[in-house]
N, C-alpha and C. Protein backbone atom coordinates (compact mmCIF):
# COMPACT_ATOMS: atom_id res chain seq x y z
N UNK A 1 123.40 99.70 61.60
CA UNK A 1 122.53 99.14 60.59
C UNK A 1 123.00 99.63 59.23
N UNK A 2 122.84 98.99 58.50
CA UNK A 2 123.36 98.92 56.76
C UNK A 2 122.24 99.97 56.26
N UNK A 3 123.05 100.79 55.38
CA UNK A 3 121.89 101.86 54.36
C UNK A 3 120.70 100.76 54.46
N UNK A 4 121.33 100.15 53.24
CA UNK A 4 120.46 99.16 52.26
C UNK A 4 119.55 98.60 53.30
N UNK A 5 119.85 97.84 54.46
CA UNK A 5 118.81 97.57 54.84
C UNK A 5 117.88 98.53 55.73
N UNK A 6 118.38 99.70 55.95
CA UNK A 6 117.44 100.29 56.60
C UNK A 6 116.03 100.99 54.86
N UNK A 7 116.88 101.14 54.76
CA UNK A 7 115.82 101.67 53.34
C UNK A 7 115.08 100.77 53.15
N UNK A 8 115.43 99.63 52.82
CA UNK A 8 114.34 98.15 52.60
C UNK A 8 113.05 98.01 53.58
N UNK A 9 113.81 98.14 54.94
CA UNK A 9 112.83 98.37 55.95
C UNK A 9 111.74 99.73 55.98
N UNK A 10 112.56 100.51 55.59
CA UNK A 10 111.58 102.08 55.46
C UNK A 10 110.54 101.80 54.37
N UNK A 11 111.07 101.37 53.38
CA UNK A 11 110.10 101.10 52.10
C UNK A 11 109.29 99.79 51.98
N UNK A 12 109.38 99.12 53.16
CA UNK A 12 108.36 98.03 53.38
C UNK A 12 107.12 98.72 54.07
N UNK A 13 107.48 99.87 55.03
CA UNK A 13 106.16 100.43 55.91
C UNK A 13 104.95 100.95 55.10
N UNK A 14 104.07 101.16 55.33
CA UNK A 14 103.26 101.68 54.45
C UNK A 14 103.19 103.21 54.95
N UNK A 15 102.59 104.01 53.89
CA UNK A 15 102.95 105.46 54.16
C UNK A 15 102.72 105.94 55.16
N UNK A 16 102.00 105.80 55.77
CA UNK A 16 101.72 106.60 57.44
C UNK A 16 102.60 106.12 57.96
N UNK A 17 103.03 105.02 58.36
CA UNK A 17 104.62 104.60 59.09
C UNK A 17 105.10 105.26 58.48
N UNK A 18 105.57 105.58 57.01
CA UNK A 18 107.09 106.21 56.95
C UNK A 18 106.75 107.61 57.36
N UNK A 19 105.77 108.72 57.20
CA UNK A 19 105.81 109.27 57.51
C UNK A 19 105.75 109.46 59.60
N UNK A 20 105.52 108.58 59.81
CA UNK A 20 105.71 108.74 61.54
C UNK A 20 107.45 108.66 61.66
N UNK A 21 107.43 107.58 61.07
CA UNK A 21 109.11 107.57 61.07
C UNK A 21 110.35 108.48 60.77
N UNK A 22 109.66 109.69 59.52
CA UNK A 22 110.26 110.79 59.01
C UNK A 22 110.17 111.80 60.65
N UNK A 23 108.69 112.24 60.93
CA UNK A 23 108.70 112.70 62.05
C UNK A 23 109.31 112.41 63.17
N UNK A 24 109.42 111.19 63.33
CA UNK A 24 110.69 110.52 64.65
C UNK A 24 111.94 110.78 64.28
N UNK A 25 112.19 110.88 63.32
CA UNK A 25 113.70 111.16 63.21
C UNK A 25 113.56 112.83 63.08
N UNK A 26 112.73 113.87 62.67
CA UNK A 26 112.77 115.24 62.94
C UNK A 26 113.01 115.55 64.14
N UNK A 27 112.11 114.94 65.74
CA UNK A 27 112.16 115.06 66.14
C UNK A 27 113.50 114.73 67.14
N UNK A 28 113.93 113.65 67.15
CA UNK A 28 115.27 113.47 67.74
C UNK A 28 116.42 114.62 66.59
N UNK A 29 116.27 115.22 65.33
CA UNK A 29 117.12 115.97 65.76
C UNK A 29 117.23 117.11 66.21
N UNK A 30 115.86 117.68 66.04
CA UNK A 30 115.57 118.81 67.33
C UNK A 30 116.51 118.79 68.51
N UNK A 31 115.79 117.62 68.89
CA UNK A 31 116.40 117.17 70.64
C UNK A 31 118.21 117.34 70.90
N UNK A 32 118.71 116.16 69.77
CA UNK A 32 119.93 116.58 70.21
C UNK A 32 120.49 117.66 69.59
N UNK A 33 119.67 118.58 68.55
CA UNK A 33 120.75 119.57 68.02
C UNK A 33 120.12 120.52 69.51
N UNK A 34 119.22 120.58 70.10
CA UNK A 34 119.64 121.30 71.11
C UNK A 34 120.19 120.99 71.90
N UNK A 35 120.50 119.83 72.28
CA UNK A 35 121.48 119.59 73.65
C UNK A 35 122.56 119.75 73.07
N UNK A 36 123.56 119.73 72.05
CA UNK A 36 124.41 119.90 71.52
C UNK A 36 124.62 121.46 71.60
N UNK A 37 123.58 122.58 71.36
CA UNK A 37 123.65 124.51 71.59
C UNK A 37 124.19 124.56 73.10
N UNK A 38 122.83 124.23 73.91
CA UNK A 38 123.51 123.92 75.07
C UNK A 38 124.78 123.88 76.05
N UNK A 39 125.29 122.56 75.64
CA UNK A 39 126.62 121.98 76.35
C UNK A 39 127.29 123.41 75.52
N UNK A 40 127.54 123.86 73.85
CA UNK A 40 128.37 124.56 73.28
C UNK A 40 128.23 125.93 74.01
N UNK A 41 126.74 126.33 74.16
CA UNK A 41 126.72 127.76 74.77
C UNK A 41 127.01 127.90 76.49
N UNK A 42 127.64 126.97 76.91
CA UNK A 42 128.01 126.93 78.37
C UNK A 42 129.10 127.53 78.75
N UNK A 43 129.30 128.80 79.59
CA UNK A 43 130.32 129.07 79.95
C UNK A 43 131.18 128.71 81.46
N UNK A 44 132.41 129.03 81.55
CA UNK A 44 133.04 128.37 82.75
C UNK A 44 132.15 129.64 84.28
N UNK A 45 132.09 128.53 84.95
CA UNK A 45 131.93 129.89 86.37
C UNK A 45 132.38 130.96 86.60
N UNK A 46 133.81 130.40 86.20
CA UNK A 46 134.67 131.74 86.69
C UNK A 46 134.56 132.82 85.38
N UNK A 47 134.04 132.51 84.07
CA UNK A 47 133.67 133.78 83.27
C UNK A 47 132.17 134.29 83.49
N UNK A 48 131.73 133.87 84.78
CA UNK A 48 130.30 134.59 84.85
C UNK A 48 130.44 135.64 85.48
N UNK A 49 129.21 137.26 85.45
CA UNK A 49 129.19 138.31 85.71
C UNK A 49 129.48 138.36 87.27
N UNK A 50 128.89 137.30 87.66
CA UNK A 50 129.43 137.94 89.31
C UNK A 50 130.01 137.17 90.00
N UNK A 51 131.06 136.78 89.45
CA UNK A 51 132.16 135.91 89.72
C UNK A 51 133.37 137.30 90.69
N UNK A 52 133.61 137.68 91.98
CA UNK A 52 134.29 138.62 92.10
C UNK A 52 133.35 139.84 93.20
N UNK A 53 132.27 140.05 92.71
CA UNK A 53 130.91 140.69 92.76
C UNK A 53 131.76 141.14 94.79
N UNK A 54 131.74 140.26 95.26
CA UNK A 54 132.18 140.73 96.66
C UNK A 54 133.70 140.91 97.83
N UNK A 55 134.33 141.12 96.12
CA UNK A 55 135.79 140.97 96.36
C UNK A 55 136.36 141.60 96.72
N UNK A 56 135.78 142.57 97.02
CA UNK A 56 136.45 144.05 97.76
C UNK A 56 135.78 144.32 99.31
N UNK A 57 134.86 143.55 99.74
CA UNK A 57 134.13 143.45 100.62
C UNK A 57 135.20 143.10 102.28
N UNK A 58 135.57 143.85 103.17
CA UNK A 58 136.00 143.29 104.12
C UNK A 58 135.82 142.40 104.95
N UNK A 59 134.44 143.09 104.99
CA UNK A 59 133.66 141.86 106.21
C UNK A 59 133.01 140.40 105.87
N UNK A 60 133.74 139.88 104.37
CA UNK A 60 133.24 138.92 103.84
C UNK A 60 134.75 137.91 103.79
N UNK A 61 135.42 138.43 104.13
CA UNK A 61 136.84 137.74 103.90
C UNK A 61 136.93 136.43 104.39
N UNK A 62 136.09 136.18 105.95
CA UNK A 62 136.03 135.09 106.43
C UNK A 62 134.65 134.99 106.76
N UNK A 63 134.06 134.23 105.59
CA UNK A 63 132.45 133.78 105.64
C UNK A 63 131.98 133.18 106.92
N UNK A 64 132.62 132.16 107.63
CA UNK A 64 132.35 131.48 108.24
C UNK A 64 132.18 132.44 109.64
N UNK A 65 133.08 133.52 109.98
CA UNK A 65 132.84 134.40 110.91
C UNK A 65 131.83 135.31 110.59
N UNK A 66 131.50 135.81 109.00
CA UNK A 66 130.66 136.67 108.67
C UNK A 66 128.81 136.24 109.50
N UNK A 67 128.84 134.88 108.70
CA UNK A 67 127.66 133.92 109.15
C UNK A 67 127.50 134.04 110.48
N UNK A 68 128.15 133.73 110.98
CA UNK A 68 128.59 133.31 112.74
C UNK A 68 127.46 134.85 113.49
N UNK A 69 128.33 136.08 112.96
CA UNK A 69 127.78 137.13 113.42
C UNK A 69 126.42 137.77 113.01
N UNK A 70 126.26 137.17 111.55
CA UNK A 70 124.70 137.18 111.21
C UNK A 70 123.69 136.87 112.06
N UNK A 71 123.95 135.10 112.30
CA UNK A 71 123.13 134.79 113.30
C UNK A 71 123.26 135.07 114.82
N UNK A 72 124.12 135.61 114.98
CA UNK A 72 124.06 135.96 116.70
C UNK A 72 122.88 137.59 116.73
N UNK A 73 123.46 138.25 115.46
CA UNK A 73 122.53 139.29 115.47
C UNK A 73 120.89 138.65 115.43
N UNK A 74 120.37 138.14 114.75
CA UNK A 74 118.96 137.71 113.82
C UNK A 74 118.69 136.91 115.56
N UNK A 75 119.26 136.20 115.87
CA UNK A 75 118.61 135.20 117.19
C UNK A 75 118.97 136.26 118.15
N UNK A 76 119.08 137.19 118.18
CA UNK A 76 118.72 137.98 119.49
C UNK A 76 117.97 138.94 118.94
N UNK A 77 117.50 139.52 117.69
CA UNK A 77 116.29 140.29 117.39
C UNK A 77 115.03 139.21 118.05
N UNK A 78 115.06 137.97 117.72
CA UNK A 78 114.14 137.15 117.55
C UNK A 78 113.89 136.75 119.11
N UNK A 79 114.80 136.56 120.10
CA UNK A 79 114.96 135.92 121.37
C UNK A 79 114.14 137.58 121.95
N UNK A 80 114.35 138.32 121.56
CA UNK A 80 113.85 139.69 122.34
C UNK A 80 115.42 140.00 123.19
């Protein structure tokens, strides 16, 4: 949309429209200046704190066996 005609249009509303309209546009830039912090303050996974956290862990090396032995323990507490 053209300046000129958006101004024409703004200055046709009568004052309570423009002022709703001032407020509609405050409010969208709230909105996207925060989604804009957001996306900027996002870091990658691999720079998060516990990225590593169980890397020294032996018995974690192969999850899928780790799991495996979890539940054989937990279903025989539970089986009696």
């Amino acid at each position: 949309m053209e300046e000129k005609g958006f101004y024409k249009k703004f200055e046709s509303l009568p004052i309570e429209a423009q002022k709703q309209v001032l407020l509609f546009i405050d409010f969208l830039q709230k909105k996207y200046d925060s989604r804009r912090k957001r996306t900027r303050g996002k870091k990658s996974i691999a720079n998060q704190k516990f990225v590593g956290v169980w890397e020294d862990r032996k018995d974690l090396q192969d999850s899928s066996k780790w799991v495996r032995n979890i539940r054989k323990k937990e279903w025989k507490e539970i089986g009696g």
